[in-house]
C-alpha atoms as a PDB file:
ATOM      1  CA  UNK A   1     -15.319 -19.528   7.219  1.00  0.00           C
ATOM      2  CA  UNK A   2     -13.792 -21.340   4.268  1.00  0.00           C
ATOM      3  CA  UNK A   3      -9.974 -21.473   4.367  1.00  0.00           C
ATOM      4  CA  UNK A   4      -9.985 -19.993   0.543  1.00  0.00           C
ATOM      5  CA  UNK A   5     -11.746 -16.834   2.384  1.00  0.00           C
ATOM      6  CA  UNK A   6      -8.996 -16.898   5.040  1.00  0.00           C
ATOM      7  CA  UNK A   7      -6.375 -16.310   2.223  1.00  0.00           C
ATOM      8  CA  UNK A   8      -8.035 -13.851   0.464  1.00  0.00           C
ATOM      9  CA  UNK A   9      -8.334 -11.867   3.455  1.00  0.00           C
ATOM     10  CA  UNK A  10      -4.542 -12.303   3.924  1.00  0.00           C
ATOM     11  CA  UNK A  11      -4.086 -10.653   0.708  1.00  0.00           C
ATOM     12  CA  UNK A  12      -6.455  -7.925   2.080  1.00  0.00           C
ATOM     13  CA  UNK A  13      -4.592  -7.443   4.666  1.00  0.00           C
ATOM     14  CA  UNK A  14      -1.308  -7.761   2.728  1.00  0.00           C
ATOM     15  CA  UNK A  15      -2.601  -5.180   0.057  1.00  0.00           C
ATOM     16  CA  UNK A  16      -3.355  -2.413   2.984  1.00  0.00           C
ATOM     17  CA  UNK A  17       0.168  -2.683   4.263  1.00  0.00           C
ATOM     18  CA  UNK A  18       1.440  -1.977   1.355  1.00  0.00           C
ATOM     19  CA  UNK A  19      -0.443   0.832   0.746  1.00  0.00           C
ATOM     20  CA  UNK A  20       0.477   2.293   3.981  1.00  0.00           C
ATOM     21  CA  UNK A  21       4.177   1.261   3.171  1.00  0.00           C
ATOM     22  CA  UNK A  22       4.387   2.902   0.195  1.00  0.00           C
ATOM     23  CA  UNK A  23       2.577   6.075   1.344  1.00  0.00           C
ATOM     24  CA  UNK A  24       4.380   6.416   4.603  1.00  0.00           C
ATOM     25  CA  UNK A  25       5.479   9.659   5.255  1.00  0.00           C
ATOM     26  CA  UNK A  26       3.924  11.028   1.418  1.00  0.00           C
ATOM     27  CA  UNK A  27       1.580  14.010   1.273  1.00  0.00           C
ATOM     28  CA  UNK A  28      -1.340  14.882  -1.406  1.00  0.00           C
ATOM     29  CA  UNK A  29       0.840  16.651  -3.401  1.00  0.00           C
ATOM     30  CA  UNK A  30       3.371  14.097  -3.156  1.00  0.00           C
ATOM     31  CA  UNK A  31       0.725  11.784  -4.148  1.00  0.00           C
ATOM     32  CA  UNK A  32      -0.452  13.994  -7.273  1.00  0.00           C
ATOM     33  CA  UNK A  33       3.294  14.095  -8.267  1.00  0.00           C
ATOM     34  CA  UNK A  34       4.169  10.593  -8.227  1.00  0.00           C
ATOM     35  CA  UNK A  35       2.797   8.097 -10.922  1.00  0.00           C
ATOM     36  CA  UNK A  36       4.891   5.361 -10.010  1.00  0.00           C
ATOM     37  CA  UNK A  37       3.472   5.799  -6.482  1.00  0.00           C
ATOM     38  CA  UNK A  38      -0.080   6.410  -7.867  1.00  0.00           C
ATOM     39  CA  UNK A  39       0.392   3.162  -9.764  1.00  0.00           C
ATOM     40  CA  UNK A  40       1.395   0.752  -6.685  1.00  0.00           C
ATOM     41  CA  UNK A  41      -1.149   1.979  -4.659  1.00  0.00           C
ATOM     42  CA  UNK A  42      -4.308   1.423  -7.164  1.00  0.00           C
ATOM     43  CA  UNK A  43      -2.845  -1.995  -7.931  1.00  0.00           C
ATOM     44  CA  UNK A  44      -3.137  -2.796  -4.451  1.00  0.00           C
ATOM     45  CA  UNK A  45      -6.587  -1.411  -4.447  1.00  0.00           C
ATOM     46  CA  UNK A  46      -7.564  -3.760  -7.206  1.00  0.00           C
ATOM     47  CA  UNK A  47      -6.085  -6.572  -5.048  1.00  0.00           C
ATOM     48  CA  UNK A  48      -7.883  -5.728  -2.058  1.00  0.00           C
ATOM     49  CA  UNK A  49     -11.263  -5.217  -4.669  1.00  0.00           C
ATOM     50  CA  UNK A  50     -11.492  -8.550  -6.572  1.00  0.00           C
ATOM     51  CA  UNK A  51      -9.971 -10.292  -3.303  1.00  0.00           C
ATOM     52  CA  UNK A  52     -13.357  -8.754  -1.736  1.00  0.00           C
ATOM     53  CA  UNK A  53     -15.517  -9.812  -4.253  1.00  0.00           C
ATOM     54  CA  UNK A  54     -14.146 -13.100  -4.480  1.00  0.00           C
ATOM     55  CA  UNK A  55     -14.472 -13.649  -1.077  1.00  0.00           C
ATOM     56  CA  UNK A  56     -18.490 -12.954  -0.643  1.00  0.00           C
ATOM     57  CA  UNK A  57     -18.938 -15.140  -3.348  1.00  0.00           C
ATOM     58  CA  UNK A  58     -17.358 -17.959  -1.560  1.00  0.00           C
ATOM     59  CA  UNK A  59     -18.467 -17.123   1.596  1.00  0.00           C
ATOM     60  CA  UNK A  60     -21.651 -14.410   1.376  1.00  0.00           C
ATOM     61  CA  UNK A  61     -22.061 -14.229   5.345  1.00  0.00           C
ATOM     62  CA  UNK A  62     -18.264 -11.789   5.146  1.00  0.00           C
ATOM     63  CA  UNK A  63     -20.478  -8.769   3.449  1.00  0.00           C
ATOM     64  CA  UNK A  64     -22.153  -8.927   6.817  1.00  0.00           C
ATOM     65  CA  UNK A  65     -18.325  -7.546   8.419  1.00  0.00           C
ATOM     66  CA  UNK A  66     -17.419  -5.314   5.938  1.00  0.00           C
ATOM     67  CA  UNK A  67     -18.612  -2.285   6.174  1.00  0.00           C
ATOM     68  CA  UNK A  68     -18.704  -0.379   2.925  1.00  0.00           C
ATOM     69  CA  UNK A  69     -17.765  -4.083   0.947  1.00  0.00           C
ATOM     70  CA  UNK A  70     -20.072  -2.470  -2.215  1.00  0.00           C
ATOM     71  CA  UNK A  71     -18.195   0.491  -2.312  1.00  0.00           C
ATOM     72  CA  UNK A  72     -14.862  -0.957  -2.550  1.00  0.00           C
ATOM     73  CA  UNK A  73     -15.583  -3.273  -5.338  1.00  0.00           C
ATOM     74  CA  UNK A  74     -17.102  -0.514  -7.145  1.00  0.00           C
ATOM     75  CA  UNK A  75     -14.107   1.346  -6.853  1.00  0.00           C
ATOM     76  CA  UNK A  76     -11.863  -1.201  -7.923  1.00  0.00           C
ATOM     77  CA  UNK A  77     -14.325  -1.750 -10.725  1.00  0.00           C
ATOM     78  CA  UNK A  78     -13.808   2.027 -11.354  1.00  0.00           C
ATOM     79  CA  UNK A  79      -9.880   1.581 -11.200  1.00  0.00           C
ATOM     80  CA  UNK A  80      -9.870  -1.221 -13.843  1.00  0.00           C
ATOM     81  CA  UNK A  81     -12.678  -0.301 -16.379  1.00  0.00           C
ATOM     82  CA  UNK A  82     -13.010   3.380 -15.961  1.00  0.00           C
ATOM     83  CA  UNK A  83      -9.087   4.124 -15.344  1.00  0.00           C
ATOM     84  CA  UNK A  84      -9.703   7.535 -17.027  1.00  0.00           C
ATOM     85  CA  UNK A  85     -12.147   8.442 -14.622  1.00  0.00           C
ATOM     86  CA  UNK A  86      -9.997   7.832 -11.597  1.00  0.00           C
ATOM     87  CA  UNK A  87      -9.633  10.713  -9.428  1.00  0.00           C
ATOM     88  CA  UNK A  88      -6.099  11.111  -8.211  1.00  0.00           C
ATOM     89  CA  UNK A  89      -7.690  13.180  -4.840  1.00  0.00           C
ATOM     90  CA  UNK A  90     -10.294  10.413  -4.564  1.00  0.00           C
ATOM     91  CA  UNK A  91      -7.492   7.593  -3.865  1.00  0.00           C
ATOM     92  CA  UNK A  92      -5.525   9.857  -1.667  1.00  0.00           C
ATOM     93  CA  UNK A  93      -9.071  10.493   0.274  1.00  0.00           C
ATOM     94  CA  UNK A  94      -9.192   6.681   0.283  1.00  0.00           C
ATOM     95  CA  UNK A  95      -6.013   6.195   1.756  1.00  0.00           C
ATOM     96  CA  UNK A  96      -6.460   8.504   4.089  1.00  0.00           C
ATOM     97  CA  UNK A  97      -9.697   8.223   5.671  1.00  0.00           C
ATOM     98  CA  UNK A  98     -11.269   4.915   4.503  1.00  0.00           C
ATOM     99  CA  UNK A  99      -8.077   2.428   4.500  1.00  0.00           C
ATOM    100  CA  UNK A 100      -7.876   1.918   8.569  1.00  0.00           C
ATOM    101  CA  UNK A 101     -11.653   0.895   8.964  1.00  0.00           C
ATOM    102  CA  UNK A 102     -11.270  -1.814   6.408  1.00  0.00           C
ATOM    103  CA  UNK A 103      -7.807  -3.380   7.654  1.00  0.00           C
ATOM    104  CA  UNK A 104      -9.829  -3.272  11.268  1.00  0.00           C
ATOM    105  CA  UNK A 105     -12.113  -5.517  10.083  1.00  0.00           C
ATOM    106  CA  UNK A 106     -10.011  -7.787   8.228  1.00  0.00           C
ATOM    107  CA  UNK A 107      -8.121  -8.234  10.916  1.00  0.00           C
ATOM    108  CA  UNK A 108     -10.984  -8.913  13.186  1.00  0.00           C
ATOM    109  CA  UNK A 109     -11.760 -11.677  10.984  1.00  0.00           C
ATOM    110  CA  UNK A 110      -8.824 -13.602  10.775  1.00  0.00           C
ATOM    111  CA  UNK A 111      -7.300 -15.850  13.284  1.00  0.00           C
ATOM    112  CA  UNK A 112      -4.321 -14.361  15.764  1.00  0.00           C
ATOM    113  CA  UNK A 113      -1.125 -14.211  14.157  1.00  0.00           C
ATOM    114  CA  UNK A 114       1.003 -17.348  16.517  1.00  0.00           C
ATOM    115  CA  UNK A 115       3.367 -15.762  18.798  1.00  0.00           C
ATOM    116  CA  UNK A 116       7.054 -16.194  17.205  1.00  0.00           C
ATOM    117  CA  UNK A 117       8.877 -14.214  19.918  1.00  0.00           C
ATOM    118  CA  UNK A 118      10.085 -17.272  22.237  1.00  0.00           C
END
């Protein structure tokens, strides 16, 4: 794998922790409520998107471990071209059920993280 993939995936991987950061302990309604929060959270989903798609440009063979890789382009894609479109209950849904599987495989991509606790 290139090294330019590699850091890409690190901002995958940085992207979904924030998400999960910044939804911790936050509801649907919460969600629906918030447009600050609403904000953060598709800008990280446009991160995670375009860091995607410039990824399996570099380095086509990484479609192969994503699972639904199409799908979250498109929905970045969606985010920044068809903002008005954007379901609120769709990116909670996201969050919810769809975020896990894809920082899973990210993280099964990347190299171990070097033990710092000695």
């Amino acid at each position: 794998m290139p090294p330019e993939v590699l850091v890409l995936l690190f901002d995958i991987r940085q992207a979904c922790g924030l998400i999960r950061e910044f939804t911790a302990g936050k509801s649907a309604d919460d969600f629906r409520a918030d447009v600050q929060l609403r904000s953060a959270v598709e800008r990280q989903f446009i991160t995670i998107g375009e860091a995607l798609h410039q990824g399996i440009r570099l380095w086509p063979m990484l479609a192969d471990s994503i699972s639904d890789h199409r799908r979250i382009i498109n929905f970045r894609n969606v985010i920044v071209h068809g903002y008005a479109r954007v379901a609120i209950d769709t990116v909670w849904g996201v969050v919810e059920s769809e975020l896990d599987v894809l920082l899973s495989e990210v993280q099964e991509l990347m190299p171990p993280e070097p033990n710092t606790d000695q």
